[in-house]
Protein backbone atom coordinates (compact mmCIF):
# COMPACT_ATOMS: atom_id res chain seq x y z
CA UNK A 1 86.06 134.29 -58.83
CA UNK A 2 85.99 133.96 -55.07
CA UNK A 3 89.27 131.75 -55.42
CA UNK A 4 90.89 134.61 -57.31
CA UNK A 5 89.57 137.48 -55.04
CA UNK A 6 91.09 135.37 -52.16
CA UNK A 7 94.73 134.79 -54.03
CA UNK A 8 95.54 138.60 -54.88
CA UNK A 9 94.36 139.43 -51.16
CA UNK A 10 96.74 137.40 -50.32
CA UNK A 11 99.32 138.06 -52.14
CA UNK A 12 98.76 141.75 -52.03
CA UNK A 13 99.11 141.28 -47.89
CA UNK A 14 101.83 139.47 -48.52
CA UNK A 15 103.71 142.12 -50.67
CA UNK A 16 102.64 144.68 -48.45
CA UNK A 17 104.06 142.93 -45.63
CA UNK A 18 107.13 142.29 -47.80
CA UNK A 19 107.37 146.47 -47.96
CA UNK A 20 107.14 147.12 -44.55
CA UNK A 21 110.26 144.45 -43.85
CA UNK A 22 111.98 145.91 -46.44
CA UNK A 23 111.32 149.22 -44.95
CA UNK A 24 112.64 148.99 -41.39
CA UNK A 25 116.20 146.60 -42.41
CA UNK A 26 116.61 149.54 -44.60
CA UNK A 27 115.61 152.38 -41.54
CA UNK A 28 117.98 150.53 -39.25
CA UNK A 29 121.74 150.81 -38.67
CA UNK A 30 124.22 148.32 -39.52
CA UNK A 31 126.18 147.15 -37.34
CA UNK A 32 129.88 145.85 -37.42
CA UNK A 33 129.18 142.09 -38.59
CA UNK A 34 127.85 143.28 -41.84
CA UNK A 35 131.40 143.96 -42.63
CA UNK A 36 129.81 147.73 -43.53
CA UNK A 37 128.24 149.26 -40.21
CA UNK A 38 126.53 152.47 -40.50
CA UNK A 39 128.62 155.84 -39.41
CA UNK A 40 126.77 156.46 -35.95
CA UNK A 41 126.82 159.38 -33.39
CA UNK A 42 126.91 158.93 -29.64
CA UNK A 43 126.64 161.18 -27.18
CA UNK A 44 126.35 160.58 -23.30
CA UNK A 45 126.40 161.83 -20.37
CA UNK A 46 127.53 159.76 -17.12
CA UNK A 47 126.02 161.68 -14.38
CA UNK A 48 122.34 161.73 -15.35
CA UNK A 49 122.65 158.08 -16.99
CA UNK A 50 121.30 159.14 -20.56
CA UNK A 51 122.27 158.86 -23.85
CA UNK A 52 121.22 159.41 -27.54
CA UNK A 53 122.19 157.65 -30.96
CA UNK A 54 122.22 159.25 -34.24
CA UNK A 55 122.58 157.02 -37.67
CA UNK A 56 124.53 159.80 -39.62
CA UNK A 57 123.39 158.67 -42.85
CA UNK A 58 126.61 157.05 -44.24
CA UNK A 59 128.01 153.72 -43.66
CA UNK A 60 131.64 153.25 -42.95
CA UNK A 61 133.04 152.56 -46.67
CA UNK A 62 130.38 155.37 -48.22
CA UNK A 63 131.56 158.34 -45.79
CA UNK A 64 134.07 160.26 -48.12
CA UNK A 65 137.03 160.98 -45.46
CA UNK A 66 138.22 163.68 -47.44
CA UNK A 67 135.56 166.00 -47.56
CA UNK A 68 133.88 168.45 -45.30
CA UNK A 69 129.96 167.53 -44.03
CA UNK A 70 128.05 169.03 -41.34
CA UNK A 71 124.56 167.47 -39.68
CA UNK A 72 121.63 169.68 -37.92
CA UNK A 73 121.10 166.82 -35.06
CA UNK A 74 118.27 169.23 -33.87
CA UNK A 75 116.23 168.70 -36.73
CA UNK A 76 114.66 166.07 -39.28
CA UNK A 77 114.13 162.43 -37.39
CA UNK A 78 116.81 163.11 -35.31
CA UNK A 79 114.93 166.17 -33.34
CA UNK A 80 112.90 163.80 -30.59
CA UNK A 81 116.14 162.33 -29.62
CA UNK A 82 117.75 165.34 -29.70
CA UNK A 83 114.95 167.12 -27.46
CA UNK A 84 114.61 164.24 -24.83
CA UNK A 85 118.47 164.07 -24.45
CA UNK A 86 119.28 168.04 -23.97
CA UNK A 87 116.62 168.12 -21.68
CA UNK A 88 117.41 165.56 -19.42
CA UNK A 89 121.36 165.79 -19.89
CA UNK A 90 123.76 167.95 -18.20
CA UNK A 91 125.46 169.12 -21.10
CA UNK A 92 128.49 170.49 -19.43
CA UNK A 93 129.55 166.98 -18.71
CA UNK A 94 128.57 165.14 -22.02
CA UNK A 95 130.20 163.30 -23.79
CA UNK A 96 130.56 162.19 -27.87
CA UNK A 97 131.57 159.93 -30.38
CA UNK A 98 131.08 159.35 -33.66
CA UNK A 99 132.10 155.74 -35.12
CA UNK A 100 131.65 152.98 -37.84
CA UNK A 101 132.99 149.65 -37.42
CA UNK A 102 133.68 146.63 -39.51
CA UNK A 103 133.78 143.03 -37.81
CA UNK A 104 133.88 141.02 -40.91
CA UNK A 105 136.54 138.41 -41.44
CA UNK A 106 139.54 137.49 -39.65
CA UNK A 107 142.36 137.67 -42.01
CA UNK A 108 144.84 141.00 -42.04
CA UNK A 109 143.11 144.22 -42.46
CA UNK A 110 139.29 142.59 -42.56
CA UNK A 111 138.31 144.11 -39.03
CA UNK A 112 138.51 147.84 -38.66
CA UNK A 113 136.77 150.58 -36.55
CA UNK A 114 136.81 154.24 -37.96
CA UNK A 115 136.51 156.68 -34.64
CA UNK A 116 137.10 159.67 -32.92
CA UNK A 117 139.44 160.08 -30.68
CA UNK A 118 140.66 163.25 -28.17
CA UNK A 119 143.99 161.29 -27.21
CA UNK A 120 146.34 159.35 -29.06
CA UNK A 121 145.07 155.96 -29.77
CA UNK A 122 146.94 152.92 -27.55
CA UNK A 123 147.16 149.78 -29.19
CA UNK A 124 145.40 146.71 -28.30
CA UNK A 125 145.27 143.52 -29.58
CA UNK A 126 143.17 142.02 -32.74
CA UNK A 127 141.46 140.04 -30.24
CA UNK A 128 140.38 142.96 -28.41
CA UNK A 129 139.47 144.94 -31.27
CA UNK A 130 137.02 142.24 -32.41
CA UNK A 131 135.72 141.90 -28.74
CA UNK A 132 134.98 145.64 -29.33
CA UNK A 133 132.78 145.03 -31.83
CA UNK A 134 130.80 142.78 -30.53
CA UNK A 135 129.94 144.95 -27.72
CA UNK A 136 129.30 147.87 -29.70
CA UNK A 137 126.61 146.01 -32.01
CA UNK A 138 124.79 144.92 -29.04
CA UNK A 139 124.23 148.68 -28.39
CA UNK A 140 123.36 149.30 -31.89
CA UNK A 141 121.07 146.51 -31.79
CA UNK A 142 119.37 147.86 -28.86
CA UNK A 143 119.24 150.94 -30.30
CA UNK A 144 117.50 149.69 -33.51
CA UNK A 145 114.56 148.87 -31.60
CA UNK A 146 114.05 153.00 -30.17
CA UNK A 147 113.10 155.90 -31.32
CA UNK A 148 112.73 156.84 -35.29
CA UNK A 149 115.37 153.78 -36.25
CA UNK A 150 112.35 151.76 -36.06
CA UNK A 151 110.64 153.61 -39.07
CA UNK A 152 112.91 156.23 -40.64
CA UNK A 153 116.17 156.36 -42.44
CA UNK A 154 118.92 158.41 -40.70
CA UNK A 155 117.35 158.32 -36.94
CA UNK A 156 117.43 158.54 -33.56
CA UNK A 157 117.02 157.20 -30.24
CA UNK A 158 117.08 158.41 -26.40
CA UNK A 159 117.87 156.14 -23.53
CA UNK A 160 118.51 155.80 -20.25
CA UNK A 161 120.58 153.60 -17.88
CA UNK A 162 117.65 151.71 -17.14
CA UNK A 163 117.17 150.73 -20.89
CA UNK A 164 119.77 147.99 -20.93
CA UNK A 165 122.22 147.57 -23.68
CA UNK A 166 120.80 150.38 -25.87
CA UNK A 167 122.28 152.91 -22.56
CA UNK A 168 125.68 154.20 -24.10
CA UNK A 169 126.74 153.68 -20.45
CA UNK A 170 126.26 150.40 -20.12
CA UNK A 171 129.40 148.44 -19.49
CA UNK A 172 128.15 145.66 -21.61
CA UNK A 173 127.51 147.66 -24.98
CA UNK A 174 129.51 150.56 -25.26
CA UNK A 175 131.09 150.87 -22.36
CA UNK A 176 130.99 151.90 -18.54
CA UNK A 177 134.24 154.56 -19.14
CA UNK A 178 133.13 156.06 -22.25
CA UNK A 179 135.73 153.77 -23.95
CA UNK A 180 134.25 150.59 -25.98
CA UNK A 181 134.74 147.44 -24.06
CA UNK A 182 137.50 149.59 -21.85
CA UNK A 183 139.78 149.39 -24.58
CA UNK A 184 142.24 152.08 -26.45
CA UNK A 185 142.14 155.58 -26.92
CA UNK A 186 139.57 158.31 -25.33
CA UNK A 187 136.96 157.85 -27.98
CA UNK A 188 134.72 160.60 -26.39
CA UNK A 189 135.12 163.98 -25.62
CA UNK A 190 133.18 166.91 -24.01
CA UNK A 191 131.14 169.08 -26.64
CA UNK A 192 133.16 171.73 -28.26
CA UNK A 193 136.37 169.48 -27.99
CA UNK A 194 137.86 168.92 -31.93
CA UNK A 195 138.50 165.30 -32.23
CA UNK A 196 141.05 163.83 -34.92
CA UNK A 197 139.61 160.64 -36.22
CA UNK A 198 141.61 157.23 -36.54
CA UNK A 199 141.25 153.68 -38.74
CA UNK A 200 142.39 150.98 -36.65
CA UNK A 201 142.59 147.78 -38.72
CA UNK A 202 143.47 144.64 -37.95
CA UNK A 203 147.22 143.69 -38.20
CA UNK A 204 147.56 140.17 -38.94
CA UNK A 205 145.60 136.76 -38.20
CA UNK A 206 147.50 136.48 -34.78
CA UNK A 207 145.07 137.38 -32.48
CA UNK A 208 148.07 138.46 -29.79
CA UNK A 209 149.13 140.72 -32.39
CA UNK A 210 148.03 144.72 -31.70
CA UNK A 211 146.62 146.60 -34.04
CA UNK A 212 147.31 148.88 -35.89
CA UNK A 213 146.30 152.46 -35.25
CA UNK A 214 146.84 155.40 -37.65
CA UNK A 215 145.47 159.08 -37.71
CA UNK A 216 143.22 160.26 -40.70
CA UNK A 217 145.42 162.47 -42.76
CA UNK A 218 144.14 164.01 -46.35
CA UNK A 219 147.10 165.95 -48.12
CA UNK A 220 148.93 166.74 -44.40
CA UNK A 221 145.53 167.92 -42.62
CA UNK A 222 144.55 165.59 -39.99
CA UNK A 223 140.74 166.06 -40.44
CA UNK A 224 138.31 166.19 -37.26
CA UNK A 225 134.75 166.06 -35.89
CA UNK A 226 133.93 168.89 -33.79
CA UNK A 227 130.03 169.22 -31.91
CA UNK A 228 128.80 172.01 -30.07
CA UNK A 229 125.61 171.62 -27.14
CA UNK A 230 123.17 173.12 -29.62
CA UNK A 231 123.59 169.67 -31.56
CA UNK A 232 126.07 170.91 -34.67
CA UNK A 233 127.95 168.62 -35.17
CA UNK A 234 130.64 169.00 -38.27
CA UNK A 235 133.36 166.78 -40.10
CA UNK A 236 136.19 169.25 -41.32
CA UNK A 237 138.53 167.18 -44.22
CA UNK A 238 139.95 170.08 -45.90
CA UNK A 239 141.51 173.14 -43.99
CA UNK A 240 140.27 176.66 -44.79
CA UNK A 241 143.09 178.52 -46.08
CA UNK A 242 144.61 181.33 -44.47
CA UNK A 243 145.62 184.46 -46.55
CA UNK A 244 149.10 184.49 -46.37
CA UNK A 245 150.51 188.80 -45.37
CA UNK A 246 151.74 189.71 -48.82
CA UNK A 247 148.01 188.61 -49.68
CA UNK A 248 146.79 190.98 -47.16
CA UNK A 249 149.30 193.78 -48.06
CA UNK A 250 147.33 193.65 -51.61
CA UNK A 251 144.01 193.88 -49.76
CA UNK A 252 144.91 197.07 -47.98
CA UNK A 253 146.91 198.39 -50.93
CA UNK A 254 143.39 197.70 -52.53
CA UNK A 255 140.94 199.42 -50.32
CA UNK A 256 143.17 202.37 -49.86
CA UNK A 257 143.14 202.99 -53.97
CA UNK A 258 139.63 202.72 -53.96
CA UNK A 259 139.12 205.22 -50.89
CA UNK A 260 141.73 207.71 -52.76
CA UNK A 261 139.74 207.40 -55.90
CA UNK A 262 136.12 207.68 -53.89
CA UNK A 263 137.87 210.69 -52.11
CA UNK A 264 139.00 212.37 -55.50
CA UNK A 265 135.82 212.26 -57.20
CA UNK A 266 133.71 213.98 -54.50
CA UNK A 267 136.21 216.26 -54.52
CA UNK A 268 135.39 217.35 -58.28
């Protein structure tokens, strides 16, 4: 009896332990060698040296391109990050970026990075791109091991630019200019800046060979992320339409019938 007491301990400690691992690979983000990194949000700001990651709750092939979404990075387990970041930040002079990246293989098309971008994307070369990468999962990685990643889906972290790799700053993760591993376009922007996002994929196996960047467009709408400093940050797919005037001709035409007939039955 002792012996069997003893076993389902054991194996009960064992499947608990089992849970909790299962728990945290599932609370952290992805990164880029998964082939499938999770759709992360960066912001940063240069002159106090702090930063803040945000897993947006997607990973780069489940985010639907062509729809609208909007996130409440105030709130939820992103709201410590949040906090510690907005109070230590200037916010006038931070920066953000929201990207997902995939690593994975080296024939044409396998590598890609999905990201924001306030300028028109320059090229660089498929060995580039992949050295991109592998800088940006070594801030991911560090990242992983802050704030609610540790223990909650869809988290966030706050660091500084003494935290090492995990700093968005850092010239060995993200990068030192705002740009990952100083290459292509202005991936970051100031808050209340619209950025148009891009897909750059691999062109080729020639590792010479640039890449090849093209903007996100869904039926002739290049969609965009905007963020504002009170953490809102939205994805906008599908543009709201705008009446066209013979549409607002009816309108008026409209409202003025129903003010003549309003009119002519108080007059009765």
């Amino acid at each position: 009896i002792l012996m069997k007491l003893t076993m389902k301990k054991t194996l009960l400690a064992a499947t608990i332990a089992a849970m909790a691992m299962t728990g945290t690979a599932n609370a952290a983000m992805t990164n880029s060698a998964s082939g499938d990194s999770s759709l992360i949000l960066s912001v940063l700001d240069f002159t106090t040296g702090v930063s803040a990651t945000f897993d947006l709750g997607f990973s780069k092939s489940t985010f639907n391109q062509a729809a609208n979404n909007s996130w409440d990075i105030t709130s939820g387990n992103y709201a410590s990050a949040w906090s510690s970041f907005s109070s230590a930040a200037n916010l006038a002079n931070t920066q953000w970026a929201v990207l997902a990246l995939d690593s994975a293989g080296a024939a044409s098309g396998a590598q890609s990075i999905f990201t924001t971008v306030a300028s028109t994307w320059t090229n660089v070369s498929n060995s580039a791109l992949g050295g991109m990468q592998v800088t940006f999962d070594k801030y991911i990685n560090g990242n992983n091991a802050l704030g609610t990643h540790v223990s909650a889906a869809d988290g966030g972290s706050f660091a500084t630019s003494s935290s090492g790799l995990s700093y968005a700053g850092d010239g060995g993760a993200y990068g030192s200019n705002g740009k990952i591993a100083n290459n292509g376009g202005d991936t970051n922007a100031l808050f209340g800046t619209n950025m148009n996002v891009w897909n750059i994929v691999r062109n080729g196996t020639n590792n010479i060979t640039n890449s090849t960047a093209t903007k996100l467009s869904v039926a002739g709408f290049n969609p965009y992320f905007s963020m504002s400093n009170n953490g809102a940050l939205t994805y906008t797919a599908v543009a709201t339409p705008v009446p066209e005037a013979d549409n607002y001709a009816m309108l008026l035409a409209g409202l003025g019938l129903m003010g003549f007939i309003a009119r002519r039955r108080m007059s009765v």
